[in-house]
N, C-alpha and C. Protein backbone atom coordinates (compact mmCIF):
# COMPACT_ATOMS: atom_id res chain seq x y z
N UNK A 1 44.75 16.31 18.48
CA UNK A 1 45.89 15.46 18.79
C UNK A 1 45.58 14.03 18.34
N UNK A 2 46.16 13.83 17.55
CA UNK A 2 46.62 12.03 16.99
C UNK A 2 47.04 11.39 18.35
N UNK A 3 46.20 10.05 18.72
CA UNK A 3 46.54 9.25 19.90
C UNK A 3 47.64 8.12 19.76
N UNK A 4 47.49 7.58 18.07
CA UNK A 4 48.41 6.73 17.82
C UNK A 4 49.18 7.09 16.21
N UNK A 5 50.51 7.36 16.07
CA UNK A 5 50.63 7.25 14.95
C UNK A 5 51.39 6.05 14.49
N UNK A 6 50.76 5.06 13.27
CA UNK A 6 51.35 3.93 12.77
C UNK A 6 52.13 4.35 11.61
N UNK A 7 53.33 3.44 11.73
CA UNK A 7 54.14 3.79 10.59
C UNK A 7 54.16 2.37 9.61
N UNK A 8 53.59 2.02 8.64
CA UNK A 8 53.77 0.99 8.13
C UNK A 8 53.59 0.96 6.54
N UNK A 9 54.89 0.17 5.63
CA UNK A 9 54.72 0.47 4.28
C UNK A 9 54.13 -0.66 3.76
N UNK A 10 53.73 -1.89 4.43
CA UNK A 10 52.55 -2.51 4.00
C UNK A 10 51.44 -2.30 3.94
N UNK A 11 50.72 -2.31 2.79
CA UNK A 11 49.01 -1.85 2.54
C UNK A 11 48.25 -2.79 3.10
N UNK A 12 48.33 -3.85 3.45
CA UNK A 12 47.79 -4.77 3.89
C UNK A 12 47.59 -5.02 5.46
N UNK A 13 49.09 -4.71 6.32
CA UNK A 13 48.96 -4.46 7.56
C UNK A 13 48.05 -3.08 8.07
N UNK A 14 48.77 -2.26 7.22
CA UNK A 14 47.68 -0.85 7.61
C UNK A 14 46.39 -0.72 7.10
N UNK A 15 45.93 -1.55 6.41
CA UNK A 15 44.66 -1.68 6.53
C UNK A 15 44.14 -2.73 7.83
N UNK A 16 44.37 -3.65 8.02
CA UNK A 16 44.49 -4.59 9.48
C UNK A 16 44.42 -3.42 10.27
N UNK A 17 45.51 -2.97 10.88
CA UNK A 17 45.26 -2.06 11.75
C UNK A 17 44.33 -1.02 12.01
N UNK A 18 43.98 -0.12 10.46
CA UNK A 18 43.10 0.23 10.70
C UNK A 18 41.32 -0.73 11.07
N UNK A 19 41.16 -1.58 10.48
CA UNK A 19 40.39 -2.30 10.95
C UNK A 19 39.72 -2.41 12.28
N UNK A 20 41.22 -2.69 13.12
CA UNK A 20 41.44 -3.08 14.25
C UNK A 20 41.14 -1.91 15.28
N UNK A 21 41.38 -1.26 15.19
CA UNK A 21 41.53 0.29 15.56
C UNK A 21 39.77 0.84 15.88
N UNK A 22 39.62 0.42 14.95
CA UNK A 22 37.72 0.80 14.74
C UNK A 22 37.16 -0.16 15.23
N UNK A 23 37.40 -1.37 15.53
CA UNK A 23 36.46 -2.19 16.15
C UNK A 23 36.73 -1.92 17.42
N UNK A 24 38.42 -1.31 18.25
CA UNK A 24 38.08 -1.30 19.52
C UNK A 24 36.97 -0.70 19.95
N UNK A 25 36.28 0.20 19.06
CA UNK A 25 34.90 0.76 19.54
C UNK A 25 35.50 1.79 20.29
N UNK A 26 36.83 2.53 20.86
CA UNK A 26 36.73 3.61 21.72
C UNK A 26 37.38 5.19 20.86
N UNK A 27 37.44 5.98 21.61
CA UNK A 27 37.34 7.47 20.92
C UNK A 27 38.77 7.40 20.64
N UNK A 28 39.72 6.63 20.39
CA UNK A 28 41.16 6.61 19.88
C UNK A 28 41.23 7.09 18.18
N UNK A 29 42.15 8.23 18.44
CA UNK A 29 42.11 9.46 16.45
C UNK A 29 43.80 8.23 16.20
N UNK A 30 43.66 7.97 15.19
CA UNK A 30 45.46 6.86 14.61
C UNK A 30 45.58 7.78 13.54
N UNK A 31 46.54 7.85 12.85
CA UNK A 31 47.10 8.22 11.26
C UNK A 31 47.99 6.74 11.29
N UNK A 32 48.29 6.67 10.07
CA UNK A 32 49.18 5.99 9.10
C UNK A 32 50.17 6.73 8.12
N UNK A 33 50.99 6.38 8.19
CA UNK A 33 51.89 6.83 7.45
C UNK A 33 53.27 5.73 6.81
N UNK A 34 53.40 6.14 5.57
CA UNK A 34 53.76 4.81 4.74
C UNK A 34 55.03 4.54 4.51
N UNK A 35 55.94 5.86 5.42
CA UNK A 35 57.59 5.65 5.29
C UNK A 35 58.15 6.48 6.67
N UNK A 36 59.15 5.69 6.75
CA UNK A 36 60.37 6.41 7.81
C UNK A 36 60.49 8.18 7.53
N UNK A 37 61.05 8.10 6.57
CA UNK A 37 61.11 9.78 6.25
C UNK A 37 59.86 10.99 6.30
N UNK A 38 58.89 9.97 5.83
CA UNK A 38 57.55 10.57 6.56
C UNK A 38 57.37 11.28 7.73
N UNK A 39 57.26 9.32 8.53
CA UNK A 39 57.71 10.06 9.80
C UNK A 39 58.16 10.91 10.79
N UNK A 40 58.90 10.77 10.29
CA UNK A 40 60.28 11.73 10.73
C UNK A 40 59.60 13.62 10.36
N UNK A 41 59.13 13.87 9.27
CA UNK A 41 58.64 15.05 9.11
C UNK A 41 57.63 15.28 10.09
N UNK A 42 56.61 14.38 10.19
CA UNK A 42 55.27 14.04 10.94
C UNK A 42 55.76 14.35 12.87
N UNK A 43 56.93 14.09 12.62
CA UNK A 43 56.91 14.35 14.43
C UNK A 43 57.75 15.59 14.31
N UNK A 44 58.74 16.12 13.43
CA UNK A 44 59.17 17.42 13.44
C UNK A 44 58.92 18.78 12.80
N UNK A 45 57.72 18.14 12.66
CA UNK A 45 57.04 19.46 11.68
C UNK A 45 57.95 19.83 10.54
N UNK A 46 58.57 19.31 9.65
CA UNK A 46 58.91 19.71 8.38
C UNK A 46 58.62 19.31 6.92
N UNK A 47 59.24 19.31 5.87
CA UNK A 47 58.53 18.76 4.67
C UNK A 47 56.85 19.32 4.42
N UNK A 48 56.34 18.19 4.25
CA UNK A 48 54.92 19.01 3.52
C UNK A 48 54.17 18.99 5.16
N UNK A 49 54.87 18.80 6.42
CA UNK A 49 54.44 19.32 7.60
C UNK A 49 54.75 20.41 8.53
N UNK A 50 55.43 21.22 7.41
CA UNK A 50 56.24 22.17 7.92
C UNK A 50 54.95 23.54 8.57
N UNK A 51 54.64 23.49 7.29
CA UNK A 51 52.77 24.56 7.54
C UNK A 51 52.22 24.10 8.31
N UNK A 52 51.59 23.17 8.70
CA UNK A 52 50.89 22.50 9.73
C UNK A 52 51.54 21.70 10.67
N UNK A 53 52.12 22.01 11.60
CA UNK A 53 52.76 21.63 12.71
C UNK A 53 51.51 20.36 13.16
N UNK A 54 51.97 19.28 13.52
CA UNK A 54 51.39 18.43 13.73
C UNK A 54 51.75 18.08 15.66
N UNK A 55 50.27 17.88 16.52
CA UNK A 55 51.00 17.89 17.88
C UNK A 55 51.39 16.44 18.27
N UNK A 56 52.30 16.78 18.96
CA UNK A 56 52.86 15.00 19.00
C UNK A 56 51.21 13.71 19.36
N UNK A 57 52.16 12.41 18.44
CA UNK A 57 50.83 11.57 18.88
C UNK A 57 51.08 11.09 20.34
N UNK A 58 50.71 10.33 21.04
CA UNK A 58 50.58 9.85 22.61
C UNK A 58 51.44 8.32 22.38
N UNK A 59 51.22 7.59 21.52
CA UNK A 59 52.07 6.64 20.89
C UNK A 59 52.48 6.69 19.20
N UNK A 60 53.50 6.28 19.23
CA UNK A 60 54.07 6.00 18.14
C UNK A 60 54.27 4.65 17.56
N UNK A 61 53.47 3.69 17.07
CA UNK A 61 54.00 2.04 16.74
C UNK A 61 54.66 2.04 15.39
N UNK A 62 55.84 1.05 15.28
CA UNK A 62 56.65 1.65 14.11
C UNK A 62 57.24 0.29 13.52
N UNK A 63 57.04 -0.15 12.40
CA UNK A 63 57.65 -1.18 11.53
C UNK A 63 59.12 -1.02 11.76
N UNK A 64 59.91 -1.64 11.67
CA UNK A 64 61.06 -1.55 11.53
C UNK A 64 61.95 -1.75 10.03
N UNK A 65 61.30 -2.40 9.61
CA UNK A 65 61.47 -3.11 8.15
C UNK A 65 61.08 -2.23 7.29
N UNK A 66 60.97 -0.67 7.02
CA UNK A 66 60.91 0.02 5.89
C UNK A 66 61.56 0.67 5.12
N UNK A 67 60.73 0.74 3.70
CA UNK A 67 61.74 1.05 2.45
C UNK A 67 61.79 2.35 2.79
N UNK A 68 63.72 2.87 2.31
CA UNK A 68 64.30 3.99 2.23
C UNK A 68 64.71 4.00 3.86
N UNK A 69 63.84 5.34 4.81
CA UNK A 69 64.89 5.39 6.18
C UNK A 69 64.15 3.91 7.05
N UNK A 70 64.54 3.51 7.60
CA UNK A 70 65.13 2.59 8.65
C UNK A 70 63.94 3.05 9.98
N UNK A 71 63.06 1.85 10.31
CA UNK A 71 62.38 2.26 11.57
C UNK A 71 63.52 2.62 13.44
N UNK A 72 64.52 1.79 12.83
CA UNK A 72 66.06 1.72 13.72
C UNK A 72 66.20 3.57 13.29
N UNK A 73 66.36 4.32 12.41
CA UNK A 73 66.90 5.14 11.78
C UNK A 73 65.74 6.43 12.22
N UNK A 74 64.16 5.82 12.47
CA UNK A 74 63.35 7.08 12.66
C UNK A 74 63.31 7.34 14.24
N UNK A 75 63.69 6.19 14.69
CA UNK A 75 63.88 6.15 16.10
C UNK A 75 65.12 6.83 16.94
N UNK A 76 66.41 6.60 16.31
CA UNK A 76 67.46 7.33 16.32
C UNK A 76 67.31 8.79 16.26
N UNK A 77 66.55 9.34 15.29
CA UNK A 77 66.05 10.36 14.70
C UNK A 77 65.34 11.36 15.50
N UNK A 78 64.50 10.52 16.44
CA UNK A 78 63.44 11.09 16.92
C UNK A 78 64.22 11.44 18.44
N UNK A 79 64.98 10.46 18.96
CA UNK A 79 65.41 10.44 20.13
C UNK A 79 66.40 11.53 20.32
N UNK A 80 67.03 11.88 19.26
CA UNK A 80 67.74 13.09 18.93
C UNK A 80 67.15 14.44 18.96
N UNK A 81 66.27 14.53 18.89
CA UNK A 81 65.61 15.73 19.01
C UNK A 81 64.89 15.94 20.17
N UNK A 82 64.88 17.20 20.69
CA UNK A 82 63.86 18.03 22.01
C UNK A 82 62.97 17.11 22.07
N UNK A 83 61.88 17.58 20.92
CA UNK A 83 60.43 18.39 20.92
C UNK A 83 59.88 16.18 20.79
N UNK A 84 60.94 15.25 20.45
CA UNK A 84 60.23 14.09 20.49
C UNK A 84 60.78 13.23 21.32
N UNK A 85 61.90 13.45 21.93
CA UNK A 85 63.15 12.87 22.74
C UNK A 85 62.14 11.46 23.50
N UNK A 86 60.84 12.57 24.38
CA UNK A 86 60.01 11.54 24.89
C UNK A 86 58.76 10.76 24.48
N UNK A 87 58.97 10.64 23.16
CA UNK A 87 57.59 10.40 22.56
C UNK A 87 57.56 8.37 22.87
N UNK A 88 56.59 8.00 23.20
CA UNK A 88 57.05 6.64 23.24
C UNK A 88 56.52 6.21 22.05
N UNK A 89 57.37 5.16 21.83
CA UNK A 89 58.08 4.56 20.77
C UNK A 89 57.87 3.41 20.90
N UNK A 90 56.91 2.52 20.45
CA UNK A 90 56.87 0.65 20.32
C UNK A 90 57.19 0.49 19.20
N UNK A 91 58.24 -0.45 18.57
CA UNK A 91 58.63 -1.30 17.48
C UNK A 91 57.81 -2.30 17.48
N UNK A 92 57.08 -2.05 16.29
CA UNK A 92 55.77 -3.66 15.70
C UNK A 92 56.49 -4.33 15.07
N UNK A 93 57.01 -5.11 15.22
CA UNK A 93 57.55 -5.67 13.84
C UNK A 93 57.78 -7.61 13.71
N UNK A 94 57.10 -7.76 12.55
CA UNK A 94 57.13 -9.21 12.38
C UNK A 94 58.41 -9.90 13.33
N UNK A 95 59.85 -9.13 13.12
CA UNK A 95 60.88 -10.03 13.23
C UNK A 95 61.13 -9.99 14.74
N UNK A 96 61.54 -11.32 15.11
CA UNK A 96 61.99 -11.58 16.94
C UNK A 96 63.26 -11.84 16.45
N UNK A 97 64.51 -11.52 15.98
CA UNK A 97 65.73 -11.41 15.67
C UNK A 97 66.12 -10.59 16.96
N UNK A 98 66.98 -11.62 17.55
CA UNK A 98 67.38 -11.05 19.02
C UNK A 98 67.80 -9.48 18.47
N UNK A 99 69.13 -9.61 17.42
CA UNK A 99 69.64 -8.87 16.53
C UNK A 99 68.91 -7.33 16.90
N UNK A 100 67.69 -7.32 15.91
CA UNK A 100 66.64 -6.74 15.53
C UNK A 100 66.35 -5.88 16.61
N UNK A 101 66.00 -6.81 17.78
CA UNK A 101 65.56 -6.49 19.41
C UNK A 101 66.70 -5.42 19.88
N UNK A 102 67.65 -6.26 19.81
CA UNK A 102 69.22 -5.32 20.75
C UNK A 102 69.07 -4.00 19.48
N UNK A 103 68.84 -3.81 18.66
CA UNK A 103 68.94 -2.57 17.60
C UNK A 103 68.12 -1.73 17.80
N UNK A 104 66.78 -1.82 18.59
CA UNK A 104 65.55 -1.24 18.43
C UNK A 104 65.82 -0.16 19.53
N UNK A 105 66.05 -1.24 20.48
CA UNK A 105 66.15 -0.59 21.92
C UNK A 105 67.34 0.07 21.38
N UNK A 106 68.63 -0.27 21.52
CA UNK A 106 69.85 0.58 21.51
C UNK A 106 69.52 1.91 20.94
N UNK A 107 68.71 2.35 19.99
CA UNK A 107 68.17 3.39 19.33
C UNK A 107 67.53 3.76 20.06
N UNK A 108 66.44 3.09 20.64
CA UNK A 108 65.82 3.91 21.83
C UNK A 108 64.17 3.93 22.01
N UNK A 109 63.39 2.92 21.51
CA UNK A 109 62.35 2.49 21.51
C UNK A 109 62.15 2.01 22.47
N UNK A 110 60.65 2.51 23.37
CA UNK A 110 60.35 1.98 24.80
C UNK A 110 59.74 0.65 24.86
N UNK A 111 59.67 -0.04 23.58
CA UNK A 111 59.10 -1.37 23.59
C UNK A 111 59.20 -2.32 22.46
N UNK A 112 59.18 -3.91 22.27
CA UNK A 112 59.24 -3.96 21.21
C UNK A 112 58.42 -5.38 21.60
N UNK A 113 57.67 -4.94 20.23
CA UNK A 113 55.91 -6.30 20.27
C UNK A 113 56.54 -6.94 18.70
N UNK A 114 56.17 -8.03 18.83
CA UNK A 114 56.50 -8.96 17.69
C UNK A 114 54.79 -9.13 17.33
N UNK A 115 54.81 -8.77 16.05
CA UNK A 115 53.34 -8.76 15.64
C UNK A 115 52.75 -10.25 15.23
N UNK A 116 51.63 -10.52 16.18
CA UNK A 116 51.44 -11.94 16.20
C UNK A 116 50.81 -12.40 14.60
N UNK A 117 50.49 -13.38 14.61
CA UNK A 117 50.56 -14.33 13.09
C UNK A 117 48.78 -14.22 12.59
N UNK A 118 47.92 -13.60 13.77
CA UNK A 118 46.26 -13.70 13.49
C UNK A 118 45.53 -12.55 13.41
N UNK A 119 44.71 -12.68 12.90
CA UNK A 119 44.05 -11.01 13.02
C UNK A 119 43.31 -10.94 14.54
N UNK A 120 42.94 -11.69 15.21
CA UNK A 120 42.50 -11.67 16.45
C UNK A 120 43.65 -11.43 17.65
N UNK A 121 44.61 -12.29 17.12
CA UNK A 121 45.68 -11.94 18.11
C UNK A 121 46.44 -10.80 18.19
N UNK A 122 46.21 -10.25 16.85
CA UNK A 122 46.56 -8.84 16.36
C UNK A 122 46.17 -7.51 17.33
N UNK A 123 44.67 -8.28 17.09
CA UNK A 123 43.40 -7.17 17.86
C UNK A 123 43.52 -6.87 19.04
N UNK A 124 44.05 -8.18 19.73
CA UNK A 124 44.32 -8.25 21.36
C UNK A 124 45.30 -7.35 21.83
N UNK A 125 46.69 -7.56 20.85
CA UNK A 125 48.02 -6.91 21.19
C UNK A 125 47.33 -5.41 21.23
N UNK A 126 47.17 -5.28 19.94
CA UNK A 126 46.98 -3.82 19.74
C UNK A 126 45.91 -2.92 20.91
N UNK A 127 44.97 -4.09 21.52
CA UNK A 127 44.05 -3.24 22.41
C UNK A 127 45.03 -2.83 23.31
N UNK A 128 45.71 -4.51 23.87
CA UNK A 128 46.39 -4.08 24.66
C UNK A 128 47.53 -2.76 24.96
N UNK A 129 47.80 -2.58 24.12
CA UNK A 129 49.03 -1.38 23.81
C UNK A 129 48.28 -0.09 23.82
N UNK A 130 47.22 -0.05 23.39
CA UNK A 130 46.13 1.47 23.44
C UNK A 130 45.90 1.79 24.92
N UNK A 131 45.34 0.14 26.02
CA UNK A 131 44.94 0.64 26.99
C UNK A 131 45.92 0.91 27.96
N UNK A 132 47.80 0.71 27.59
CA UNK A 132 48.33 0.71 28.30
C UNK A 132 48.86 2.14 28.17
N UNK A 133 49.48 2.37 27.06
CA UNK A 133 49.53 3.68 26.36
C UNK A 133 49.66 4.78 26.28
N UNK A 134 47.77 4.99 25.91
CA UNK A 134 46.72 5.83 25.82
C UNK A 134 45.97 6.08 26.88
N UNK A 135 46.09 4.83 27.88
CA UNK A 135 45.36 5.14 29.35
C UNK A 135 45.70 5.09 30.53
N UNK A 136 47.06 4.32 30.28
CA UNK A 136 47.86 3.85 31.70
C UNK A 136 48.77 4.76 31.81
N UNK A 137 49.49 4.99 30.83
CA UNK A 137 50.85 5.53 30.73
C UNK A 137 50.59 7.34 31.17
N UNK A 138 51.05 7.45 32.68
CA UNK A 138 51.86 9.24 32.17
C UNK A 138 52.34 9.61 32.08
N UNK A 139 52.44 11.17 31.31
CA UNK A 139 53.19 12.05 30.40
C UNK A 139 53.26 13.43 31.25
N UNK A 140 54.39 13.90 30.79
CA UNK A 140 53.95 15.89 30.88
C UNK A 140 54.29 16.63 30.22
N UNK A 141 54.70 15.65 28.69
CA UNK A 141 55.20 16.24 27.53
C UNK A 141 54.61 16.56 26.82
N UNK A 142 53.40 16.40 26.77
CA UNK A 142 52.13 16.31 25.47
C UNK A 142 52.37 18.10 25.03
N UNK A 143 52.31 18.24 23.79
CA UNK A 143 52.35 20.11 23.30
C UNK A 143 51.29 19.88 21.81
């Protein structure tokens, strides 16, 4: 089981993250993945995930700003279906566009973090969100 899956089509942030991820130093498994439509296969088992059913991750953090489907659009997506209805869902995303905010949620994302401007402050958010997550948060959906 994947603990976090990141969705981001910057090479630069997802390398950050991964970075970040490894220095928390704890037993947390992440994937990356570089588009909405991806996504979207990645939590419903289809496309080139159709053979390998993938089990849901424990969080989902998700750009909003990506090329082709819409992080608004994988979220919609996801909330629509059974098997991810409850998967939680944080929107990372550079933009604090109230806009942006009222769109995220209305779709149906359980959170939305404005990704801070430092790689340290980065580090912080992101611990923070693992230990809340990955350790605070319960479930009885996990399959």
């Amino acid at each position: 089981m994947v603990d976090v899956l990141y969705v981001e089509d910057n090479p630069n942030d997802a390398d950050i993250f991964g970075r970040l991820m490894r220095k928390l130093n704890r037993p947390f498994t992440y994937t990356v993945l570089e588009s909405g439509s991806e996504a979207v296969d990645y939590l419903t088992g289809q496309g080139r995930y159709k053979h390998q059913p993938q089990s849901l991750p424990k969080l989902v953090l998700l750009d909003l700003n990506l090329n082709g489907l819409s992080g608004v659009e994988v979220v919609q997506q996801a909330r629509s279906i059974d098997r991810t209805r409850f998967v939680p869902i944080v929107a990372f995303s550079t933009s604090d566009s109230p806009r942006d905010i009222l769109s995220a949620y209305e779709a149906g994302v359980n959170a939305y973090v404005v990704k801070p401007g430092s790689y340290q402050a980065t580090g912080s958010v992101i611990g923070k969100l693992c230990d809340f997550w990955l350790e605070n948060n319960t479930r009885t959906d996990y399959k």
